[in-house]
N, C-alpha and C. Protein backbone atom coordinates (compact mmCIF):
# COMPACT_ATOMS: atom_id res chain seq x y z
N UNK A 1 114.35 106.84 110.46
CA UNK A 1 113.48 107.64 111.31
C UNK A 1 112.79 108.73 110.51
N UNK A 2 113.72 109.03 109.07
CA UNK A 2 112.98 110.01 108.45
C UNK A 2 111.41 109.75 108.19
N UNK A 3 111.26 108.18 107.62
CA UNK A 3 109.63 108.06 107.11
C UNK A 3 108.62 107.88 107.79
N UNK A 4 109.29 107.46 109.73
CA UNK A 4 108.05 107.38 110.65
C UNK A 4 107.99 108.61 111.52
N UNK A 5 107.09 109.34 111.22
CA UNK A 5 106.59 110.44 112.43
C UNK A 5 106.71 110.46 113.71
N UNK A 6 107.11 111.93 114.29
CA UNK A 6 107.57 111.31 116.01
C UNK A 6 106.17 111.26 116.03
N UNK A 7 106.35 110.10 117.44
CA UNK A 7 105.07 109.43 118.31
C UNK A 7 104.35 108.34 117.70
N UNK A 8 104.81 108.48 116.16
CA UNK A 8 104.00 107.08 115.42
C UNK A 8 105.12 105.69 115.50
N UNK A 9 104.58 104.76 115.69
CA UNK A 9 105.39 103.41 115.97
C UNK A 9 105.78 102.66 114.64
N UNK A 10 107.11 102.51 114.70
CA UNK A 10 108.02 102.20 113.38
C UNK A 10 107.38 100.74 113.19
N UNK A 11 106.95 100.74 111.56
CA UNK A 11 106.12 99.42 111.07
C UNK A 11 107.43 98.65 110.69
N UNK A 12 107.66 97.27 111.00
CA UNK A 12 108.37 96.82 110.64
C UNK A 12 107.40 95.41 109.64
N UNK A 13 108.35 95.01 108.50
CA UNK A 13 107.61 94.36 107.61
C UNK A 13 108.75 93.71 106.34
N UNK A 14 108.03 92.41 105.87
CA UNK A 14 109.06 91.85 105.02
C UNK A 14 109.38 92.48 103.75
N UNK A 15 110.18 91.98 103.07
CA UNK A 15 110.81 92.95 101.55
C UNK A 15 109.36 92.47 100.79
N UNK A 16 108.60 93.15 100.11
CA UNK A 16 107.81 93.05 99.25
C UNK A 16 108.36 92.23 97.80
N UNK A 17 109.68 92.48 97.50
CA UNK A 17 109.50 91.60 96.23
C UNK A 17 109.66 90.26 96.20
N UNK A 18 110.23 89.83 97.28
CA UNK A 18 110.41 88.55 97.40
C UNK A 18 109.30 87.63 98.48
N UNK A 19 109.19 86.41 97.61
CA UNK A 19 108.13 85.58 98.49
C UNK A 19 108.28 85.19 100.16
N UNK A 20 107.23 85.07 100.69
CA UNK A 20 107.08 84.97 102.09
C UNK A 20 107.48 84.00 102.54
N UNK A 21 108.63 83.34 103.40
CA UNK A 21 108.48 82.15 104.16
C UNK A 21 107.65 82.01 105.25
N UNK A 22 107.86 83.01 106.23
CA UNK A 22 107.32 82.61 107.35
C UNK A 22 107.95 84.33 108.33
N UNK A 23 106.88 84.66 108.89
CA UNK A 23 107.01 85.90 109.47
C UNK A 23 107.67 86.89 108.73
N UNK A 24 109.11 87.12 109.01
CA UNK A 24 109.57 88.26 108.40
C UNK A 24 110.44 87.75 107.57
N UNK A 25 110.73 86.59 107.05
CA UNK A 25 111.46 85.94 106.18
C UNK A 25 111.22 85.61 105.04
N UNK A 26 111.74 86.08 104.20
CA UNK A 26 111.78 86.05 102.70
C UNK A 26 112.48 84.99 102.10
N UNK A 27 112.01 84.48 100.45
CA UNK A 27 112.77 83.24 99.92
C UNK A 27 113.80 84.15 99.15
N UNK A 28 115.13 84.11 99.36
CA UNK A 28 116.64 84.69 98.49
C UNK A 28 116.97 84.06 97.44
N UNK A 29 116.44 82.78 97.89
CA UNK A 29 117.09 81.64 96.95
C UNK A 29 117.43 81.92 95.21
N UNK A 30 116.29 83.04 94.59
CA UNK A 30 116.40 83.84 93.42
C UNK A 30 117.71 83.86 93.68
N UNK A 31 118.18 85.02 94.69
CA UNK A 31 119.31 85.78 94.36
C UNK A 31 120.80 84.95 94.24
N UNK A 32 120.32 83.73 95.18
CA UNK A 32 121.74 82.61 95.12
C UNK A 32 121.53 82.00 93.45
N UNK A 33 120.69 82.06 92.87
CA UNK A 33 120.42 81.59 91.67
C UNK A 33 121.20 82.00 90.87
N UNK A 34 120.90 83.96 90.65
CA UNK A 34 121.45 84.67 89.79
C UNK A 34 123.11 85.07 89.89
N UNK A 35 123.09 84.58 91.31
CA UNK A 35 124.64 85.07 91.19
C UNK A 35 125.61 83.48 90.75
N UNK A 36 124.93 82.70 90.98
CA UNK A 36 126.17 81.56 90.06
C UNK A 36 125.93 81.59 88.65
N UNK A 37 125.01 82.88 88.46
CA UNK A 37 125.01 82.81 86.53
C UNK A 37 126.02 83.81 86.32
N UNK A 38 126.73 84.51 86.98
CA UNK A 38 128.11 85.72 86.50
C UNK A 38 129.17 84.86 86.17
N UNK A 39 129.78 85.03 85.32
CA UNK A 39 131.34 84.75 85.35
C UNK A 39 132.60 85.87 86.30
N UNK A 40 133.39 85.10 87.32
CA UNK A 40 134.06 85.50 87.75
C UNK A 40 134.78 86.24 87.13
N UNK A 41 136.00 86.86 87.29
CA UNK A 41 136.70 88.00 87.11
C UNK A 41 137.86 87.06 85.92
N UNK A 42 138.28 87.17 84.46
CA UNK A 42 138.79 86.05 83.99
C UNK A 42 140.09 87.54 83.48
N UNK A 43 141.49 86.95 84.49
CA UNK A 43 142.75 88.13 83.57
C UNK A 43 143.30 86.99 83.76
N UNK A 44 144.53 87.43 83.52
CA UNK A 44 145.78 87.23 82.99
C UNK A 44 146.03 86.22 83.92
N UNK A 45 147.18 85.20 83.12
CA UNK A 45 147.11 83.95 84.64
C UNK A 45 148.38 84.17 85.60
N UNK A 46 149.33 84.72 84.78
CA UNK A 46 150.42 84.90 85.67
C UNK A 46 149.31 86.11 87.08
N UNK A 47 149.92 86.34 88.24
CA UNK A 47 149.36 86.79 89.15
C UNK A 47 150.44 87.58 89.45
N UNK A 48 150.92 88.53 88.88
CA UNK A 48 151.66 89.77 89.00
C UNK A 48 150.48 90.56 88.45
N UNK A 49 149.62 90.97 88.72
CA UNK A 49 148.39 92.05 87.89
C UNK A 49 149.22 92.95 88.82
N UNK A 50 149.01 94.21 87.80
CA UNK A 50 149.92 95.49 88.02
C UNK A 50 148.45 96.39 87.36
N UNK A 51 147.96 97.35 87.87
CA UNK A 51 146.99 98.18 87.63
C UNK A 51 147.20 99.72 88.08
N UNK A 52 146.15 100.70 87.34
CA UNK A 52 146.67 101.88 87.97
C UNK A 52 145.51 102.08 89.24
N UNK A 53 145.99 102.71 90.16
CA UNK A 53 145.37 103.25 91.31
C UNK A 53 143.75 103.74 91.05
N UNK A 54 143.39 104.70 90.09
CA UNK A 54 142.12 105.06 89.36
C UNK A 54 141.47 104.58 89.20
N UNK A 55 142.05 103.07 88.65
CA UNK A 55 141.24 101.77 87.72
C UNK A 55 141.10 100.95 88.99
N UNK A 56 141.57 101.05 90.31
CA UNK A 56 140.99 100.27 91.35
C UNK A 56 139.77 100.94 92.09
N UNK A 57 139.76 102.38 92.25
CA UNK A 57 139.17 103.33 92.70
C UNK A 57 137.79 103.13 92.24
N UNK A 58 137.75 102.83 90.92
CA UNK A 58 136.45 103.12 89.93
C UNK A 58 135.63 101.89 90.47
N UNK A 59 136.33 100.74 91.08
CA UNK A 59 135.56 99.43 91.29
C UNK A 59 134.84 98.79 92.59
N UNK A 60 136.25 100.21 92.97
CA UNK A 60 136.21 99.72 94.88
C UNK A 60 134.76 99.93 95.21
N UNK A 61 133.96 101.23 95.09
CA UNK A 61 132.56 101.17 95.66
C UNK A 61 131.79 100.16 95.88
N UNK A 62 131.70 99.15 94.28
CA UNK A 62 130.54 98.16 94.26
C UNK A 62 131.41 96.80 95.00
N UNK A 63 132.16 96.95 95.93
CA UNK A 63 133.02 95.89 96.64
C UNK A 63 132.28 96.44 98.23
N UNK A 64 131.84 97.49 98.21
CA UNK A 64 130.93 97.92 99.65
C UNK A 64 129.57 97.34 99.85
N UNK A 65 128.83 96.73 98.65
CA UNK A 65 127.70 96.24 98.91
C UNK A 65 127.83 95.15 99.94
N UNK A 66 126.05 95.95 100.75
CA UNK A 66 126.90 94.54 101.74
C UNK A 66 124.96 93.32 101.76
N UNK A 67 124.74 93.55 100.23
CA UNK A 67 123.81 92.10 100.08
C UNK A 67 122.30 92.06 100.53
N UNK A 68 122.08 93.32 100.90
CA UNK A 68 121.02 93.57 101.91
C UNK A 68 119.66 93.41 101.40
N UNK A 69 120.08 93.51 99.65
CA UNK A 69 118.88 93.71 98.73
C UNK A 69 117.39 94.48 99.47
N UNK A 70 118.03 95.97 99.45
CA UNK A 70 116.71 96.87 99.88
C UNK A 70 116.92 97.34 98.35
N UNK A 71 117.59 97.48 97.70
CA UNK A 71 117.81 97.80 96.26
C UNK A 71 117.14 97.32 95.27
N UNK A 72 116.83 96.00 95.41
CA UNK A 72 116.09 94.87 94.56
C UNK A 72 114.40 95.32 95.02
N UNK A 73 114.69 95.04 96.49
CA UNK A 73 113.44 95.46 97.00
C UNK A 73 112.20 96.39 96.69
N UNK A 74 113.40 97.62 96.12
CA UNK A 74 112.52 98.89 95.84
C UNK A 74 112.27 99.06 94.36
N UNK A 75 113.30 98.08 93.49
CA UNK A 75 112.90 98.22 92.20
C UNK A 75 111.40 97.35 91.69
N UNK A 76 110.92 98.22 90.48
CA UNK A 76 109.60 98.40 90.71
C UNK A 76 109.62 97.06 89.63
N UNK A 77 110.71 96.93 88.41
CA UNK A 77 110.66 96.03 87.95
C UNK A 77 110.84 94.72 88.64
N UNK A 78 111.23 94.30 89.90
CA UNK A 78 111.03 93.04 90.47
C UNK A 78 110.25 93.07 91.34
N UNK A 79 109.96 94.07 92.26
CA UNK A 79 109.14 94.25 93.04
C UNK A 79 107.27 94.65 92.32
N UNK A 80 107.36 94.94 91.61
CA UNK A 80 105.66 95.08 91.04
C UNK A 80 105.60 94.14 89.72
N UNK A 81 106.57 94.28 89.03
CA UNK A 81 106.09 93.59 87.52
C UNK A 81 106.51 92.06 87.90
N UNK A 82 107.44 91.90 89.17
CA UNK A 82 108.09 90.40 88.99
C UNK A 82 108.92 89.80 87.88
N UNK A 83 109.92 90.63 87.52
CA UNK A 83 110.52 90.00 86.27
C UNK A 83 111.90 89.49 86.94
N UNK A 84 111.74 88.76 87.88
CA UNK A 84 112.99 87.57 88.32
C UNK A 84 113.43 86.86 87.30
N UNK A 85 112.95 86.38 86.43
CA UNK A 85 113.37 85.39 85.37
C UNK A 85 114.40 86.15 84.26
N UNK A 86 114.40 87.51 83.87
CA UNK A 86 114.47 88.12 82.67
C UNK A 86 114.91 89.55 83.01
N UNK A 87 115.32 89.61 84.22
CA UNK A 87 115.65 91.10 84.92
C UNK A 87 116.71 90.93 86.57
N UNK A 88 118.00 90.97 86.30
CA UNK A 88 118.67 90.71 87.56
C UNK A 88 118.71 91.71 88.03
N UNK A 89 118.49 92.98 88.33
CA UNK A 89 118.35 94.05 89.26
C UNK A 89 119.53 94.68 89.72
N UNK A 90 119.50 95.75 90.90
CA UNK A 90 120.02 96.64 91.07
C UNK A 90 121.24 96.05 91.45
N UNK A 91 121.54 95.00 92.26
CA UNK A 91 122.24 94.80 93.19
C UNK A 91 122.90 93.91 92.56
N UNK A 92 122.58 93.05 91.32
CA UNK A 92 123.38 91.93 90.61
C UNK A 92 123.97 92.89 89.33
N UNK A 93 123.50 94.01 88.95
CA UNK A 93 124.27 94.99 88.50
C UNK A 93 125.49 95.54 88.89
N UNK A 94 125.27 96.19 90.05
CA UNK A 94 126.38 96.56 90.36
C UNK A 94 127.76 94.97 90.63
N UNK A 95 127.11 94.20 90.76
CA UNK A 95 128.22 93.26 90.80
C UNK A 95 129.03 93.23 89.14
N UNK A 96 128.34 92.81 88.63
CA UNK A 96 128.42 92.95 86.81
C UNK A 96 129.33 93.73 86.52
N UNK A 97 128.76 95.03 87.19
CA UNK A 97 129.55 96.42 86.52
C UNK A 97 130.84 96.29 87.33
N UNK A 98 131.24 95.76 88.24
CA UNK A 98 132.48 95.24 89.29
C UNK A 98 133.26 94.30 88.47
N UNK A 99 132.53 93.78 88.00
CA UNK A 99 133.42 92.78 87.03
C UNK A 99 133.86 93.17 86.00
N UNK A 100 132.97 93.65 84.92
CA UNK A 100 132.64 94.47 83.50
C UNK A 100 134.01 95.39 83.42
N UNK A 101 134.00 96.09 84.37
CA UNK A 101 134.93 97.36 84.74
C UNK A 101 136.56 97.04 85.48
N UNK A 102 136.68 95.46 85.78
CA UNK A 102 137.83 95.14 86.46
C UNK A 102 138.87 95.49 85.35
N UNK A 103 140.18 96.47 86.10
CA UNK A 103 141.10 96.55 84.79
C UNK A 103 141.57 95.74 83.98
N UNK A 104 141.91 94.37 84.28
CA UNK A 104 142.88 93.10 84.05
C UNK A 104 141.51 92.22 83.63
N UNK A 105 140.17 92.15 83.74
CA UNK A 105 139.33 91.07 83.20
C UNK A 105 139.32 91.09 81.62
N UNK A 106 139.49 90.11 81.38
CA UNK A 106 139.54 89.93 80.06
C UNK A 106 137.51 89.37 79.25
N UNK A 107 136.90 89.06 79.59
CA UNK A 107 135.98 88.45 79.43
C UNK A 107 134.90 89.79 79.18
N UNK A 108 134.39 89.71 78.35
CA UNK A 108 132.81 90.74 77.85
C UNK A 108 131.90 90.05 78.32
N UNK A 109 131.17 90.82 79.05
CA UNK A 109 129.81 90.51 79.66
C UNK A 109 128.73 91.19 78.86
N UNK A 110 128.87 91.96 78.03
CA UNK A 110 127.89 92.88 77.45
C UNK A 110 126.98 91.89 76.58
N UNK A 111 127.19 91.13 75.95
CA UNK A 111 126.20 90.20 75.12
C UNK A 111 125.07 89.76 76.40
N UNK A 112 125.45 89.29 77.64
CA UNK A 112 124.66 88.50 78.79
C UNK A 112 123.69 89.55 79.10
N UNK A 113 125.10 90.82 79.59
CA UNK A 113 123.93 91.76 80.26
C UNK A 113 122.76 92.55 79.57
N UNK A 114 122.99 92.36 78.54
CA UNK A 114 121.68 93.05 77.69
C UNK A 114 120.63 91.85 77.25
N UNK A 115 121.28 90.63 77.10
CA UNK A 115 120.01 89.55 77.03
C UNK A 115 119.34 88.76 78.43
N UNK A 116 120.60 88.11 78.86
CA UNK A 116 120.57 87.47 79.99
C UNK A 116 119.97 88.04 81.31
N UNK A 117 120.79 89.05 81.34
CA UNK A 117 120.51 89.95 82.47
C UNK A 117 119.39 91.47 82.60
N UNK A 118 119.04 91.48 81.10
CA UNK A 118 117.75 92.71 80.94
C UNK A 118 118.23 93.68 81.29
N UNK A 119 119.18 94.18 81.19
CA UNK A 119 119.42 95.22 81.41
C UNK A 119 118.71 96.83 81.13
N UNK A 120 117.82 96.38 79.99
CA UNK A 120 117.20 97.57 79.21
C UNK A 120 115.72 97.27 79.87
N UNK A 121 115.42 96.46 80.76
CA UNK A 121 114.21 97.13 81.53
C UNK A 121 114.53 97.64 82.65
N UNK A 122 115.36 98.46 83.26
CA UNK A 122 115.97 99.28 83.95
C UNK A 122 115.95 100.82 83.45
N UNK A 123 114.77 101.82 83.87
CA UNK A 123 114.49 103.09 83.28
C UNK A 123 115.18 103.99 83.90
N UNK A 124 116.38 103.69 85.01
CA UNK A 124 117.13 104.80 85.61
C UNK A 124 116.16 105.34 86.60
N UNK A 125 115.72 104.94 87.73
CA UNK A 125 114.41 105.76 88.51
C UNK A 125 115.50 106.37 89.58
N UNK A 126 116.65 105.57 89.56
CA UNK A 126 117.77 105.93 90.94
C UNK A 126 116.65 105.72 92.21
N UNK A 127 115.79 104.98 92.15
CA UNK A 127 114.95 104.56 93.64
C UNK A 127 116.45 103.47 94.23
N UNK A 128 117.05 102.59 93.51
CA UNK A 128 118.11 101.74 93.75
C UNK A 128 118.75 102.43 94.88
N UNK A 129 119.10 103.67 94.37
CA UNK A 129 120.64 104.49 94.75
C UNK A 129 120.05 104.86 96.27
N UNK A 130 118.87 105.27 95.80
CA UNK A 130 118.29 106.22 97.17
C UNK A 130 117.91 105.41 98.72
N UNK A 131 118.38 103.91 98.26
CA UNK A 131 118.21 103.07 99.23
C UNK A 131 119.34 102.69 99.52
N UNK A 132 119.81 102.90 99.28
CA UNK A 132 121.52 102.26 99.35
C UNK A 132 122.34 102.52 100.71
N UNK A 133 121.53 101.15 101.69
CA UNK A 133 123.22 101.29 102.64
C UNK A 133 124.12 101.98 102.76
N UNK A 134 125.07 101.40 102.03
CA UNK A 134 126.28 101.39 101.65
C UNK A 134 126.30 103.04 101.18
N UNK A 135 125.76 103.46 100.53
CA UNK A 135 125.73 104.76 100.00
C UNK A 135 126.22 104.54 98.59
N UNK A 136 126.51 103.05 97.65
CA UNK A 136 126.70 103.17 96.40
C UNK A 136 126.01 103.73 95.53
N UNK A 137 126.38 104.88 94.69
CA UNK A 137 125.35 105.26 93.86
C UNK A 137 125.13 104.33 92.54
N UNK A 138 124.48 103.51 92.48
CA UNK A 138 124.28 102.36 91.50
C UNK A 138 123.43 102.69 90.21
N UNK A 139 123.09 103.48 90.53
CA UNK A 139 122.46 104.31 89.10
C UNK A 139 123.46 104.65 88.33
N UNK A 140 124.20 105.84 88.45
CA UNK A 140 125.36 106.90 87.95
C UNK A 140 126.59 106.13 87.80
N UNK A 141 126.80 104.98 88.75
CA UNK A 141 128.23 104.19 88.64
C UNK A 141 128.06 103.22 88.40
N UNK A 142 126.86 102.54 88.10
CA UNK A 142 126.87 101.25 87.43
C UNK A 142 126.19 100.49 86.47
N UNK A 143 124.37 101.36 86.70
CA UNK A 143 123.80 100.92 85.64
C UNK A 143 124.15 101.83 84.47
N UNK A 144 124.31 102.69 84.51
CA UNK A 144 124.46 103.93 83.26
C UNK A 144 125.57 103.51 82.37
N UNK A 145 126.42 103.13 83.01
CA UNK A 145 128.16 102.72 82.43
C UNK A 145 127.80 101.40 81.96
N UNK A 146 126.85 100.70 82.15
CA UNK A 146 126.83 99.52 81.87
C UNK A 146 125.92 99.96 80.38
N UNK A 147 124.87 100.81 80.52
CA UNK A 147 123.77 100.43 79.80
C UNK A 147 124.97 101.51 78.24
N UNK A 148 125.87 102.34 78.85
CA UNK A 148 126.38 103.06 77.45
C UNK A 148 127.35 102.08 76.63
N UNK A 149 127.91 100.85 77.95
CA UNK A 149 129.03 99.86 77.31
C UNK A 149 127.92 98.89 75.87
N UNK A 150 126.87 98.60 76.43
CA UNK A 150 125.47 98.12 75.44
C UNK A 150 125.49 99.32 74.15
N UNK A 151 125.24 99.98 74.40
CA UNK A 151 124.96 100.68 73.09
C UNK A 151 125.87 101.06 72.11
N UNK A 152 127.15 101.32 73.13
CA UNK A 152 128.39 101.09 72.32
C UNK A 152 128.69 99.79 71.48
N UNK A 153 128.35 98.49 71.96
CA UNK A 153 128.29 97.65 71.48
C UNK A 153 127.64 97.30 70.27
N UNK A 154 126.12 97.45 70.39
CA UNK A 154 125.40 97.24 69.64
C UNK A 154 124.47 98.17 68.87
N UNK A 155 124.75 99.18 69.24
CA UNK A 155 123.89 100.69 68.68
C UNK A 155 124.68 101.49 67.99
N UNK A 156 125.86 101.75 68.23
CA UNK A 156 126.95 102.90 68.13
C UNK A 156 127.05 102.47 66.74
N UNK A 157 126.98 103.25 65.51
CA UNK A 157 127.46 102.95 64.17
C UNK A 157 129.06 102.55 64.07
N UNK A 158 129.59 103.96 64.55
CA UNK A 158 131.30 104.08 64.52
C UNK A 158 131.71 103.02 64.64
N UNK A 159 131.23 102.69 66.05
CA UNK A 159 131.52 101.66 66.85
C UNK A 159 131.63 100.08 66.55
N UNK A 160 130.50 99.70 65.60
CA UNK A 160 129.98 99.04 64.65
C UNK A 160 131.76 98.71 63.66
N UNK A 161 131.47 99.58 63.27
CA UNK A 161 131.93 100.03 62.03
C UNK A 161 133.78 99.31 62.22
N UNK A 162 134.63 100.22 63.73
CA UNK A 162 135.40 99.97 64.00
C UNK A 162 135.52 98.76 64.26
N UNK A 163 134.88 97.83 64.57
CA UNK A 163 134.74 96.41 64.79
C UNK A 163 135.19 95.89 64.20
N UNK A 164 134.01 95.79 63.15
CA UNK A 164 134.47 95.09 61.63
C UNK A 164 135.88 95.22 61.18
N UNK A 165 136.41 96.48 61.11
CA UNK A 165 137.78 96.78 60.64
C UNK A 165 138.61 96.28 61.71
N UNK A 166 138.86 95.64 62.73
CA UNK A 166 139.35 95.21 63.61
C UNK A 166 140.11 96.60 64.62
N UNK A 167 140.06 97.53 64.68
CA UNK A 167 140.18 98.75 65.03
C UNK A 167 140.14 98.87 65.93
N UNK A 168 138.73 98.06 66.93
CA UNK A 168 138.86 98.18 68.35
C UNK A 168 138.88 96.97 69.18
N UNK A 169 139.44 96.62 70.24
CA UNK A 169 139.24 95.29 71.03
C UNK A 169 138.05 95.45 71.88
N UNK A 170 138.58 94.84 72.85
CA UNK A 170 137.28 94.41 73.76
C UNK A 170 136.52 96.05 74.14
């Protein structure tokens, strides 16, 4: 109600980034695309996972999305430039970073998400966040943590450095 004026009549209208079917219906089918390209959550096989309380806390938010893609919607990189092919967006991020961040996953996503997933055409606008349902802040809790786990990876000298010497794991 904030963006329509009293007495002016609320415009209702389809998501702009995604193609038109028919009236107010949009093609998703992208988004069923991109999500069978994640790898599930890969720990330990015995199924006693024992974790601390904190390390569930940190994940629980991006388990509130509830799919609505007004997030995708508003980003300017799928919504104006169209980079579906080469840019999974706000909302397949925060899934990522759900995974990325699970205490017990054993599996690195950071090679995908910086090629696969484009992560670095994502300029931080927080337009994502400011749409957000759910109220996830997906900027601050998911792309940011994601984009420092990247640079740690592949930018960070130390970091680099510790590698090589076998110094640090995943």
């Amino acid at each position: 109600m904030e963006e329509t004026p009293d007495g002016q009549p609320v415009m209702v209208k389809p998501m702009q980034a995604f193609p038109i079917t028919k009236d107010l219906v949009t093609d998703l089918s992208w988004a069923f695309e991109m999500n069978k390209k994640m790898v599930p959550v890969s720990g330990p096989k015995e199924f006693d996972w024992e974790f601390k309380q904190e390390e569930a806390d940190r994940i629980q938010e991006f388990r509130a999305c509830i799919e609505c893609m007004l997030c995708v919607n508003t980003c300017h990189v799928l919504r104006e430039h169209q980079k579906f092919d080469e840019f999974a967006g706000p909302r397949f991020f925060v899934r990522l970073a759900g995974l990325e961040m699970h205490p017990l996953d054993t599996k690195s996503r950071i090679p995908e998400i910086k090629e696969d997933f484009g992560l670095g055409y994502c300029n931080v606008t927080k337009c994502c966040t400011e749409v957000c349902p759910a109220g996830i802040n997906i900027t601050d809790n998911a792309i940011i943590p994601l984009k420092e786990r990247v640079v740690t990876e592949y930018y960070d000298p130390l970091a680099i450095i510790a590698k090589k010497l076998g110094l640090r794991g995943k």
